[in-house]
C-alpha atoms as a PDB file:
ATOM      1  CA  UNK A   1      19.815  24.519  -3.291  1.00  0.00           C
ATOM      2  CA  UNK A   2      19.260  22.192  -6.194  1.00  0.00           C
ATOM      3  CA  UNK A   3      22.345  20.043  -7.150  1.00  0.00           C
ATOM      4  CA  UNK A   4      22.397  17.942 -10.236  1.00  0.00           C
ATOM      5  CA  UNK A   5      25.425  15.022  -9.923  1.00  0.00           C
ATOM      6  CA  UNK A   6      26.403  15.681 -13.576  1.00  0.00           C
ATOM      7  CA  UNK A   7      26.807  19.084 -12.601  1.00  0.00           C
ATOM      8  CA  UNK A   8      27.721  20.851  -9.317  1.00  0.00           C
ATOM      9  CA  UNK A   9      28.247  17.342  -7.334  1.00  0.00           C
ATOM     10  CA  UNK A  10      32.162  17.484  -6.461  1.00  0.00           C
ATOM     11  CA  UNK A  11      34.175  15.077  -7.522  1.00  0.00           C
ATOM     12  CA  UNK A  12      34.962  13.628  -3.621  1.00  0.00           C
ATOM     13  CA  UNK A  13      31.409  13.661  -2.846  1.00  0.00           C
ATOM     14  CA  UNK A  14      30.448  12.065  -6.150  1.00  0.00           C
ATOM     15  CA  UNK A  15      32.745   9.118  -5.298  1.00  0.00           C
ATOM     16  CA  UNK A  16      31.590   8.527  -1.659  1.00  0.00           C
ATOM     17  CA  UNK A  17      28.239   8.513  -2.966  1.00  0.00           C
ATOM     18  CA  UNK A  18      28.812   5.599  -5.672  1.00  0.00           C
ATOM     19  CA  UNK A  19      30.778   3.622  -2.976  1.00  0.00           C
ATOM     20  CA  UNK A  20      28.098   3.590  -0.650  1.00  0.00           C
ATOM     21  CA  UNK A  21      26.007   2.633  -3.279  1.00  0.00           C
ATOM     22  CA  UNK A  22      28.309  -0.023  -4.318  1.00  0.00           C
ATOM     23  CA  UNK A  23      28.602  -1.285  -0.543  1.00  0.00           C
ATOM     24  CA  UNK A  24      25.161  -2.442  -0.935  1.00  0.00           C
ATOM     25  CA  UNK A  25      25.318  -3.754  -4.043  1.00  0.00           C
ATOM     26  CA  UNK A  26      23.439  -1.419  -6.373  1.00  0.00           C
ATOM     27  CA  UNK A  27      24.433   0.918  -8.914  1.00  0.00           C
ATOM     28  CA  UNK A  28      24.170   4.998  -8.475  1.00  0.00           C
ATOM     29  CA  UNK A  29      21.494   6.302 -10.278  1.00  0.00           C
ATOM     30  CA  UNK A  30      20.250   9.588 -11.715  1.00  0.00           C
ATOM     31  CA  UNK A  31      19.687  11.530  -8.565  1.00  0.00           C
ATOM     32  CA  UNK A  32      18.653  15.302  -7.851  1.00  0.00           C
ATOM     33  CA  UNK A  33      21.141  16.333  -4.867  1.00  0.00           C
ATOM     34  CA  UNK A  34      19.418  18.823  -2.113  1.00  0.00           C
ATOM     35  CA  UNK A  35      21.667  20.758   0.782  1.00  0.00           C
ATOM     36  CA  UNK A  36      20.076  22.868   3.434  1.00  0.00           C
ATOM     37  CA  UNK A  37      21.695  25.087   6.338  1.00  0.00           C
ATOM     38  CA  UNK A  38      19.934  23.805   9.700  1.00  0.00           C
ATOM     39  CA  UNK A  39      19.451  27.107  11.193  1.00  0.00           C
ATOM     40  CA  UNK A  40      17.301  27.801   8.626  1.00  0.00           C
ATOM     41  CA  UNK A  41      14.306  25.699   9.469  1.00  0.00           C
ATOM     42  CA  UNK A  42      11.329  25.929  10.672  1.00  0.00           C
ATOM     43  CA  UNK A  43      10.580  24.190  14.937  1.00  0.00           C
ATOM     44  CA  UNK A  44       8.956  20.804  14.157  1.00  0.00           C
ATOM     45  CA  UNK A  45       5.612  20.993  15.526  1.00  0.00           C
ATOM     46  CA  UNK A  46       4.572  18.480  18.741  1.00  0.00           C
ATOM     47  CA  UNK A  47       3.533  14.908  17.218  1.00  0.00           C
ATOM     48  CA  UNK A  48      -0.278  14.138  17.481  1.00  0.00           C
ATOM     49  CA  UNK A  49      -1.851  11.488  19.674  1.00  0.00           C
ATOM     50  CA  UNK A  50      -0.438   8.194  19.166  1.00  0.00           C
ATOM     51  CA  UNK A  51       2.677   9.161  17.146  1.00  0.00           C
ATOM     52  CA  UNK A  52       5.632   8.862  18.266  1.00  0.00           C
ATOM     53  CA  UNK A  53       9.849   8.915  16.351  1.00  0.00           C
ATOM     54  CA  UNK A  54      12.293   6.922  18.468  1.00  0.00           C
ATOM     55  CA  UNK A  55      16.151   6.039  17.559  1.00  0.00           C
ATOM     56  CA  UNK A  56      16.113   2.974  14.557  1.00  0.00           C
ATOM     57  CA  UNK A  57      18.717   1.298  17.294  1.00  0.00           C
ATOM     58  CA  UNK A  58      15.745   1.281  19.612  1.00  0.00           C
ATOM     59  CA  UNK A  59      13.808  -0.905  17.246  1.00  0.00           C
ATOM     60  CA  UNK A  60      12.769  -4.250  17.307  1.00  0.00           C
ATOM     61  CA  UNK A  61      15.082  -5.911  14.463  1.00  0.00           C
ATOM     62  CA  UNK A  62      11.988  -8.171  12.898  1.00  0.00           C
ATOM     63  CA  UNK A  63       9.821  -5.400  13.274  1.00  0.00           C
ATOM     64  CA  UNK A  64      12.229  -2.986  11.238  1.00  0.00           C
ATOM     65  CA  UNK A  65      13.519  -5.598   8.399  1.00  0.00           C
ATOM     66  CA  UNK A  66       9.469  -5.818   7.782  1.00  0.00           C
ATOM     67  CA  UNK A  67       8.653  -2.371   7.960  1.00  0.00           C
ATOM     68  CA  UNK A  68      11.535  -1.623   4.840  1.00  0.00           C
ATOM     69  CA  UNK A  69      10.245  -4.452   3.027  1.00  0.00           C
ATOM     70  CA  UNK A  70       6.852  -3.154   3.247  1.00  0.00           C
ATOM     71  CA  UNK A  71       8.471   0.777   2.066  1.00  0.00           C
ATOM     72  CA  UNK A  72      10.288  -1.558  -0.739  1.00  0.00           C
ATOM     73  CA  UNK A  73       6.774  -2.514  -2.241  1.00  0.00           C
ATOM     74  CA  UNK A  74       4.202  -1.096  -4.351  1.00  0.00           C
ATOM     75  CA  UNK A  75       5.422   2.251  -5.667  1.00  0.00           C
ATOM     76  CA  UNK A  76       8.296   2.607  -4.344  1.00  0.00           C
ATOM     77  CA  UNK A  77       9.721  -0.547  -5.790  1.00  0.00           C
ATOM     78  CA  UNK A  78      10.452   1.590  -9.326  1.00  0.00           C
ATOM     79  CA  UNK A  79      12.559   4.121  -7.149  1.00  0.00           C
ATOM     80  CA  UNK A  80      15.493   1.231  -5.879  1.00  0.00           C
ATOM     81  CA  UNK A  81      18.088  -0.220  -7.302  1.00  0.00           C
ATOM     82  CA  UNK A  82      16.765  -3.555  -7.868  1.00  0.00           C
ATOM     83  CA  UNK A  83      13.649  -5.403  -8.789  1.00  0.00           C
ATOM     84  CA  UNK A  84      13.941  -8.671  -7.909  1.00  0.00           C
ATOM     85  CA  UNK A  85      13.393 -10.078  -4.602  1.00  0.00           C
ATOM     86  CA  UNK A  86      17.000 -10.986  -4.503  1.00  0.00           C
ATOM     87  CA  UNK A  87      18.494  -7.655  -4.533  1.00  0.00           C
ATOM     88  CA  UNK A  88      15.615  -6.136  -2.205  1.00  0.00           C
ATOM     89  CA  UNK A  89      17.431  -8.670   0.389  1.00  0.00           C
ATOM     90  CA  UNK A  90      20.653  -7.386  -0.448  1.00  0.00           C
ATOM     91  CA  UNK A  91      19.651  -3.944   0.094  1.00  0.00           C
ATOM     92  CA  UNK A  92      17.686  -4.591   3.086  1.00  0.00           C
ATOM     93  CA  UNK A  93      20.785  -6.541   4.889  1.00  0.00           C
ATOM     94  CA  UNK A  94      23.080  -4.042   3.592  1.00  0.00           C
ATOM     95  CA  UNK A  95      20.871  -0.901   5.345  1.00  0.00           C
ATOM     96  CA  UNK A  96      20.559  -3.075   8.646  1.00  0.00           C
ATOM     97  CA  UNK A  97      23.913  -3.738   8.199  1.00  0.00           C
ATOM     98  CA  UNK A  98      24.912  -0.208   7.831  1.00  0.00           C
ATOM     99  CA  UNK A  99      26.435   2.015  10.385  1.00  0.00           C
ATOM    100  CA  UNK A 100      23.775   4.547  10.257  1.00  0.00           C
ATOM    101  CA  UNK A 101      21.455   3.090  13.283  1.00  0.00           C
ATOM    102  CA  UNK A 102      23.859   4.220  15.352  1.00  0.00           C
ATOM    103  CA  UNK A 103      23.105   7.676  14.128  1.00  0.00           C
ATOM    104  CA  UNK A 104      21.072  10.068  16.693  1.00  0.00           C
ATOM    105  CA  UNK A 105      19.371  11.917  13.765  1.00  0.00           C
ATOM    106  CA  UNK A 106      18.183   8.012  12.083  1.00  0.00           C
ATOM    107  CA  UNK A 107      14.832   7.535  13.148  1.00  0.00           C
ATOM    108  CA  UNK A 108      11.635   5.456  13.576  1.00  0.00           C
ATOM    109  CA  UNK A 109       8.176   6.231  13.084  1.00  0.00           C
ATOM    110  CA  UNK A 110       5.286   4.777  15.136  1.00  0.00           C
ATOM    111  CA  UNK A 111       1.486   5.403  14.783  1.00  0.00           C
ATOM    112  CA  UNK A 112      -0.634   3.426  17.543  1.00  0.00           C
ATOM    113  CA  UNK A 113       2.024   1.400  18.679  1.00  0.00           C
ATOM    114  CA  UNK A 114       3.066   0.462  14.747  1.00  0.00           C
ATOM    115  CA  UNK A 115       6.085   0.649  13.617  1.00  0.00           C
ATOM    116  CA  UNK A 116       5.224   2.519  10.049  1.00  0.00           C
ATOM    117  CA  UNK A 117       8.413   4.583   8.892  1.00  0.00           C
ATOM    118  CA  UNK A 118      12.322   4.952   9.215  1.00  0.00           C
ATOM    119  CA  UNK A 119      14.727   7.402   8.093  1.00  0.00           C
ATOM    120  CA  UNK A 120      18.377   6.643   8.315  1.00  0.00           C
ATOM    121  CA  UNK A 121      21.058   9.210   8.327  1.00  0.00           C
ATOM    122  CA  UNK A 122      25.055   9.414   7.879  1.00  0.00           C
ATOM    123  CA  UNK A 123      27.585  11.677   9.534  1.00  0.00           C
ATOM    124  CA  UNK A 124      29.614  13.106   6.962  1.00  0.00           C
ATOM    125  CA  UNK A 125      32.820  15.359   6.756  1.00  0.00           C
ATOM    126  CA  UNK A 126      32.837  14.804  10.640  1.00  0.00           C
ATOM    127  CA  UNK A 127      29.528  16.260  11.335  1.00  0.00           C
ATOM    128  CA  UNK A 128      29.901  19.131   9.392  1.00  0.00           C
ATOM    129  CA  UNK A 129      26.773  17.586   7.352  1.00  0.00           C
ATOM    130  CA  UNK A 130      24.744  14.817   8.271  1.00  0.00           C
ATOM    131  CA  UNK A 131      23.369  12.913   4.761  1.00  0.00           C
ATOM    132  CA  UNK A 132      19.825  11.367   4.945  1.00  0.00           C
ATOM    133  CA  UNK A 133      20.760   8.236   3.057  1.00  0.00           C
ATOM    134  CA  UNK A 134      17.125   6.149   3.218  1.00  0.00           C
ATOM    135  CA  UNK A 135      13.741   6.995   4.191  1.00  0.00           C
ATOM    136  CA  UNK A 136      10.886   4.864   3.729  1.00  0.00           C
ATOM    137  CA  UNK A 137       7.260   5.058   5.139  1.00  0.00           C
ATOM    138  CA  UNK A 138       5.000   1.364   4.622  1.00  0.00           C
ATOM    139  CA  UNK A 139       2.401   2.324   1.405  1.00  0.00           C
ATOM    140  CA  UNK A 140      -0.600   2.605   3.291  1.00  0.00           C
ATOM    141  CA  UNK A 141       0.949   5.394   5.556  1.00  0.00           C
ATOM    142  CA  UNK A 142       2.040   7.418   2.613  1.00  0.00           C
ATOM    143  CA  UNK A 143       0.826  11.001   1.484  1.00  0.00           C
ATOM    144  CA  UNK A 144      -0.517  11.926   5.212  1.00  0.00           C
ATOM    145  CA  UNK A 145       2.628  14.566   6.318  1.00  0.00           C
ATOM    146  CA  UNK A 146       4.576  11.963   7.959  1.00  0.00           C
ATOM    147  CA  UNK A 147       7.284  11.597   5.684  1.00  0.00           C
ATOM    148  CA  UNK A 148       7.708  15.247   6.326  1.00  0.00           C
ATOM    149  CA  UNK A 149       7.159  15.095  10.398  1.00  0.00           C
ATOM    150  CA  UNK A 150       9.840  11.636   9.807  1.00  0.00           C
ATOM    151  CA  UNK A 151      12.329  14.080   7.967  1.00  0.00           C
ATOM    152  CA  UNK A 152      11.900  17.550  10.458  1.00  0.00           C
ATOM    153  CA  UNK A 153      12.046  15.290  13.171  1.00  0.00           C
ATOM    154  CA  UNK A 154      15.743  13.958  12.043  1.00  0.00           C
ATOM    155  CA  UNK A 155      16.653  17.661  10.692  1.00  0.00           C
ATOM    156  CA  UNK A 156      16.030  19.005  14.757  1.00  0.00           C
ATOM    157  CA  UNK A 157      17.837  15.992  15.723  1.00  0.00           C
ATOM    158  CA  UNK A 158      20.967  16.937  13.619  1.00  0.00           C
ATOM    159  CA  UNK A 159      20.913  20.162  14.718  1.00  0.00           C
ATOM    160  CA  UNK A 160      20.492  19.647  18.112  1.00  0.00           C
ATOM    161  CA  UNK A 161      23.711  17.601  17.711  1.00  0.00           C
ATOM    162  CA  UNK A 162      25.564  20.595  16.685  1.00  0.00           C
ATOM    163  CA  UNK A 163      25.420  19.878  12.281  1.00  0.00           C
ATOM    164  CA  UNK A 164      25.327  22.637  10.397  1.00  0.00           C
ATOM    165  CA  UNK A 165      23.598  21.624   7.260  1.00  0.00           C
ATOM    166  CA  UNK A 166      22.163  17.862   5.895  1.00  0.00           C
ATOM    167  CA  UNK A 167      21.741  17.106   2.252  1.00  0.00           C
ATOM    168  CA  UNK A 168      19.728  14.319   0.813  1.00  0.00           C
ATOM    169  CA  UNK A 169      19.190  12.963  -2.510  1.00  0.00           C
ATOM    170  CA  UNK A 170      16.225  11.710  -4.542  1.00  0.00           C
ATOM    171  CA  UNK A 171      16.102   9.530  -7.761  1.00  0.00           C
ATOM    172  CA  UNK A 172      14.950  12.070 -10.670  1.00  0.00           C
ATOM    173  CA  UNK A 173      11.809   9.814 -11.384  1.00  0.00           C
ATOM    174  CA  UNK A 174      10.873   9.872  -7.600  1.00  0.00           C
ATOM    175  CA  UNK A 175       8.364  13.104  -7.441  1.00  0.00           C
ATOM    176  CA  UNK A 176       7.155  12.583  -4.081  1.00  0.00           C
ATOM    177  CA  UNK A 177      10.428  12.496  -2.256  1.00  0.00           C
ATOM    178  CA  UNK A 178      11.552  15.552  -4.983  1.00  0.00           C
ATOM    179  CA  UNK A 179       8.608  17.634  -3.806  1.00  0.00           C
ATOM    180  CA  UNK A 180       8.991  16.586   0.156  1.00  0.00           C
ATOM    181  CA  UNK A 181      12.938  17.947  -0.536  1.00  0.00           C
ATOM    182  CA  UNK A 182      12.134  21.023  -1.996  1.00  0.00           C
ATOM    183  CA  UNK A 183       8.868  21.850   0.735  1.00  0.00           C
ATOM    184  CA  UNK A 184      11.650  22.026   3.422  1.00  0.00           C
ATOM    185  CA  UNK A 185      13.607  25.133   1.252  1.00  0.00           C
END
């Protein structure tokens, strides 16, 4: 299901979402709002040779901080909150910051020993829903299915850990993440 925040966003949820927005210093933008009931997905299929999705708190801190300024570059740059160097710092200490490493379900993605991707997810109304607050894969690992594989991965993990549905959002300009949403149902 498709929410808009203008229009079917509730009020509560609305305001959690522009605080943790605020928390890292950046304003909430137009975003399309996406909800999905766990036991409704598809197994995630086994990971191919040399790929491999660990827990972020199992990652090398250096080796992380580079891998989401590399996800903050190129096109993905027009999809944050800031574009000055400045507030890609703030973001980036404010996600490493954040309590969501310590999140089962927030994840890292490795190909060939290379730390390429990270998802990072939020327990919310005390697991009843576990929000996927940031993914980011580095630009030359985009468009090859492992945003998707990165995402599945973290949806088995929630449900493993006994959530019954995750939501996510997507800024409205952001096609690729809009059509990676909508490809899980």
């Amino acid at each position: 299901m498709c929410l808009y925040h203008d229009v079917a966003v509730e009020a509560e949820r609305l305001a959690w979402l522009q605080g943790e927005y605020a928390a890292l210093g950046c304003g909430y933008t137009d975003l399309v709002h996406y909800s999905v009931q766990l036991n409704a997905l598809e197994p995630v299929p086994p990971l191919s040779d040399g790929v491999r999705i660990t827990q972020t708190r199992e990652a090398d801190p250096r080796a992380l901080a580079e891998c989401i300024r590399a996800a903050l570059s190129g096109p993905a740059l027009a999809f944050f909150f800031g574009a000055s160097p400045e507030e890609r710092e703030q973001f980036l200490a404010g996600l490493l910051a954040s309590s969501a490493g310590e999140e089962p379900a927030s994840s890292i993605l490795y190909v060939q020993d290379e730390l390429v991707g990270l998802l990072t997810a939020l327990n919310q109304d005390d697991k009843r829903n576990l929000l996927i607050d940031w993914m980011g894969l580095r630009p030359e690992w985009q468009r090859r299915g492992l945003g998707r594989l990165l995402l599945r991965h973290a949806l088995a993990t929630a449900t493993a850990g006994g959530y019954p549905s995750a939501s996510g959002s997507a800024n409205t300009a952001n096609t690729s993440s809009i059509r990676l949403f909508e490809s899980l149902g």
